[in-house]
N, C-alpha and C. Protein backbone atom coordinates (compact mmCIF):
# COMPACT_ATOMS: atom_id res chain seq x y z
N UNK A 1 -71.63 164.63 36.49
CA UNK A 1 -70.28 165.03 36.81
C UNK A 1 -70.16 166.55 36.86
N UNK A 2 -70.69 167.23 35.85
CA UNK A 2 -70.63 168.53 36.02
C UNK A 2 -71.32 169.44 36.59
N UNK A 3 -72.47 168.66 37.42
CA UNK A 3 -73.31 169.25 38.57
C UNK A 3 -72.17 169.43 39.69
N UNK A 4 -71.91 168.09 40.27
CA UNK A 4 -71.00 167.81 41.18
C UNK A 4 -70.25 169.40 40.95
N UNK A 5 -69.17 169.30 40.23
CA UNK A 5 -68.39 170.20 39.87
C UNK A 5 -68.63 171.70 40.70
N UNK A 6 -69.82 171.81 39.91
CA UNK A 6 -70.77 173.46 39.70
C UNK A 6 -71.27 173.30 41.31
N UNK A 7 -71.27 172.10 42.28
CA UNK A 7 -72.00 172.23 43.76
C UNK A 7 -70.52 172.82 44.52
N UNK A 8 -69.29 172.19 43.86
CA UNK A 8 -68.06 172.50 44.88
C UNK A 8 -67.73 173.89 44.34
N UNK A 9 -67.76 174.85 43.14
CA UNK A 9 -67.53 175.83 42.81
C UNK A 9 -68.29 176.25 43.74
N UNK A 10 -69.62 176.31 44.06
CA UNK A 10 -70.93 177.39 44.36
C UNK A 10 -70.46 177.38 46.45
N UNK A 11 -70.07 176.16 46.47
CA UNK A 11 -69.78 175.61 47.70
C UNK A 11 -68.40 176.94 48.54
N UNK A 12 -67.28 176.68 47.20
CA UNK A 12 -66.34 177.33 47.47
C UNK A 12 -66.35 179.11 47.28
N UNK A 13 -67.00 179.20 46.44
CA UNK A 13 -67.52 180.83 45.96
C UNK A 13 -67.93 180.89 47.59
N UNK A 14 -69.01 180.42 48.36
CA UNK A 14 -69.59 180.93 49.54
C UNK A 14 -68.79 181.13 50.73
N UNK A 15 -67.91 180.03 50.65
CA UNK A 15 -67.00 179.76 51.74
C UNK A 15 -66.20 180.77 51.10
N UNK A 16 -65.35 181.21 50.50
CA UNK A 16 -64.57 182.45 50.31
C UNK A 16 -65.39 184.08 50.53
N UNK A 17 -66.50 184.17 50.12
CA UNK A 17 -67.34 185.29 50.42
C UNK A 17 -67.17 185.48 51.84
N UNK A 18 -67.69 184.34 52.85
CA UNK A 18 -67.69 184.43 54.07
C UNK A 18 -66.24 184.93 54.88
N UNK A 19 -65.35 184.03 54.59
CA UNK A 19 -64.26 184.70 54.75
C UNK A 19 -63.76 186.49 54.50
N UNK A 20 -64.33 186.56 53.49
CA UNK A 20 -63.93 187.92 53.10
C UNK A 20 -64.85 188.83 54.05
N UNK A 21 -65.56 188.16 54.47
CA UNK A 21 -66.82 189.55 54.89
C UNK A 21 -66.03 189.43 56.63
N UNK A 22 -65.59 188.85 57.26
CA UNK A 22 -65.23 188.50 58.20
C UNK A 22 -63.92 188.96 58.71
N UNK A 23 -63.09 188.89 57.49
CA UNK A 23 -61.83 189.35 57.17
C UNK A 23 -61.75 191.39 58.04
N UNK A 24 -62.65 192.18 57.18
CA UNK A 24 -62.37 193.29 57.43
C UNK A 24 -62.68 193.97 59.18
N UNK A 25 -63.50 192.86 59.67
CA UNK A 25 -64.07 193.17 61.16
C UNK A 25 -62.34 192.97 61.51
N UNK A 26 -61.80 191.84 61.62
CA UNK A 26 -60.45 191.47 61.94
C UNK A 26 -59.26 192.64 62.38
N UNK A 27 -59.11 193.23 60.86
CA UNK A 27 -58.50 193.63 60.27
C UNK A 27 -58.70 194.97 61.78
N UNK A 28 -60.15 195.61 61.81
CA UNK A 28 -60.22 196.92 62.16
C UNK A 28 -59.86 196.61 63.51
N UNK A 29 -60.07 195.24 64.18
CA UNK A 29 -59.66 194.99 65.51
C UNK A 29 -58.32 195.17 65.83
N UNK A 30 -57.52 194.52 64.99
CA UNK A 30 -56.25 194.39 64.99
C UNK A 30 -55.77 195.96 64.94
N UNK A 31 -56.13 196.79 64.29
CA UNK A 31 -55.60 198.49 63.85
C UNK A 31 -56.06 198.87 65.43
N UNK A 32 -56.99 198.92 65.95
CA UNK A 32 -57.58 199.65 67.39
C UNK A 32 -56.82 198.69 68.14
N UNK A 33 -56.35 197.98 68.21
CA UNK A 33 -55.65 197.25 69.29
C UNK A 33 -54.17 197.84 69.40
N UNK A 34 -53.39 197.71 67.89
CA UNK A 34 -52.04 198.59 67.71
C UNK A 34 -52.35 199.93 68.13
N UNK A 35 -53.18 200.38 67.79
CA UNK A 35 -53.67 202.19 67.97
C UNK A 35 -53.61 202.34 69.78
N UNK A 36 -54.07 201.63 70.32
CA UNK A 36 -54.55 201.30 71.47
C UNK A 36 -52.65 201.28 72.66
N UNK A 37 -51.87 200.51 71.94
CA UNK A 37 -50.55 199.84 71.92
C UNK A 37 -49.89 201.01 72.33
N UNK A 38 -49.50 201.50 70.84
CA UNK A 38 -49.06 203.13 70.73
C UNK A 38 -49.44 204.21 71.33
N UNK A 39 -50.69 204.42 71.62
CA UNK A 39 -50.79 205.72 72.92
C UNK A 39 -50.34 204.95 74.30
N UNK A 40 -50.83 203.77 74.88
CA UNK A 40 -50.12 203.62 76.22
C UNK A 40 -48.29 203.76 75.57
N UNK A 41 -47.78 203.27 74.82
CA UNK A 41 -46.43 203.57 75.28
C UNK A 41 -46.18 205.29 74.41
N UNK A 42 -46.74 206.28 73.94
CA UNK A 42 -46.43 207.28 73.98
C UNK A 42 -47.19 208.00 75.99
N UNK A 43 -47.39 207.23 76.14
CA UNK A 43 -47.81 207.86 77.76
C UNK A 43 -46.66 207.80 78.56
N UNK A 44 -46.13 206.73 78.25
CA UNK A 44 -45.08 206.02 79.32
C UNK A 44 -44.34 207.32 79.35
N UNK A 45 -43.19 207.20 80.58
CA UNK A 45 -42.54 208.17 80.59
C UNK A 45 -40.93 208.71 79.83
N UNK A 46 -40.67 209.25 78.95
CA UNK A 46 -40.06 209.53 78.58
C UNK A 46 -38.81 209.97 78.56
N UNK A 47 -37.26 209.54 77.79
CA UNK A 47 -35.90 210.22 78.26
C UNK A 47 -35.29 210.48 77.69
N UNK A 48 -34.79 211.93 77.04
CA UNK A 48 -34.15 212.08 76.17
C UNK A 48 -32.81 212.04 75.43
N UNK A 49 -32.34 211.31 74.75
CA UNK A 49 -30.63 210.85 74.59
C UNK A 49 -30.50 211.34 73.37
N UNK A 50 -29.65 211.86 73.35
CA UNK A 50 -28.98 212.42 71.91
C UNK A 50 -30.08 212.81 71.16
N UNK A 51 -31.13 213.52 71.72
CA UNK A 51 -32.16 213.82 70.94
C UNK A 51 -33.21 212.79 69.77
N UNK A 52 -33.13 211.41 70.76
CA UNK A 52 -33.88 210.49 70.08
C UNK A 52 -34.60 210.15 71.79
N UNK A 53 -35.96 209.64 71.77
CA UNK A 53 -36.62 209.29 72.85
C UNK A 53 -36.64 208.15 73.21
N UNK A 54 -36.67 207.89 74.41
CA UNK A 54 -36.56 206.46 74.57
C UNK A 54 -37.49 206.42 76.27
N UNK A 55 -38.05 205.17 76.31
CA UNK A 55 -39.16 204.77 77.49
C UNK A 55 -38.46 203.54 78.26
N UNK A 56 -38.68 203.50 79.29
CA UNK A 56 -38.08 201.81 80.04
C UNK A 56 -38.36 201.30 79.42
N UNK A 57 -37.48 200.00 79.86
CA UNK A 57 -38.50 198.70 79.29
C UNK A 57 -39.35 197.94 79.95
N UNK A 58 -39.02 198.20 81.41
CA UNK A 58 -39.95 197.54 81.81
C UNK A 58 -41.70 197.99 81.74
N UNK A 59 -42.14 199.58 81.08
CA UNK A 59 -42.47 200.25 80.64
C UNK A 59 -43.38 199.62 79.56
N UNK A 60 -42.70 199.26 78.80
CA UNK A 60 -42.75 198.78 77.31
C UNK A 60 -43.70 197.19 77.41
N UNK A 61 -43.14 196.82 78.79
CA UNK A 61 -43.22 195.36 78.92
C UNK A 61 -44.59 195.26 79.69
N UNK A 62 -45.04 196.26 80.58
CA UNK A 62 -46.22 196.16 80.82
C UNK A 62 -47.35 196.74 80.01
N UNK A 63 -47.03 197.64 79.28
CA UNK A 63 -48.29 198.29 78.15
C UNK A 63 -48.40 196.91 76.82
N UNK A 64 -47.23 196.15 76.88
CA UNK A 64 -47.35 195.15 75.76
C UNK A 64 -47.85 194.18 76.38
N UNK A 65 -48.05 193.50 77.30
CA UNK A 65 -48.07 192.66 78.27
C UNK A 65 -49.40 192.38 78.99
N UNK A 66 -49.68 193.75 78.60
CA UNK A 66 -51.31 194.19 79.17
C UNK A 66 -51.01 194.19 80.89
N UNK A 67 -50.37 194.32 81.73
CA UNK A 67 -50.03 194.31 82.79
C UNK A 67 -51.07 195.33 83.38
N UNK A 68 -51.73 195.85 84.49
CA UNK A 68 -52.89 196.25 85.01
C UNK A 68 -52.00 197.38 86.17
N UNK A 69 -50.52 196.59 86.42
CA UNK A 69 -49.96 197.65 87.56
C UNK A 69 -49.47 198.74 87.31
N UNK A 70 -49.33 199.79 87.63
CA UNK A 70 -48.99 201.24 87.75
C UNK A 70 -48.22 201.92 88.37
């Protein structure tokens, strides 16, 4: 019984390791993808109102959208 036990601990210890090691590739994809996000819409073109900035949306909708047209 307490082999059993000690096979699903050793089982689960691995399966969580794996996860974790997998986890941080994720993580850095996800940051370069937002990073990625944020310079196309600081490109977009810009308009200034009451001294706060603001971009189209339709703007917004193709850099989020991944849209290819220009």
């Amino acid at each position: 019984m307490m082999r059993e036990v000690n096979k699903q601990v050793k089982r689960s210890i691995r399966k969580m390791n794996r996860q974790l090691k997998v986890r941080p590739s994720k993580i850095e994809q996800v940051a370069e993808i937002r990073q990625d996000i944020i310079s196309d819409l600081w490109a977009c073109n810009k308009k200034v109102v009451d001294g706060k900035w603001y971009i189209e949306l339709s703007q917004a909708v193709e850099v989020i959208g991944g849209s290819n047209e220009q």
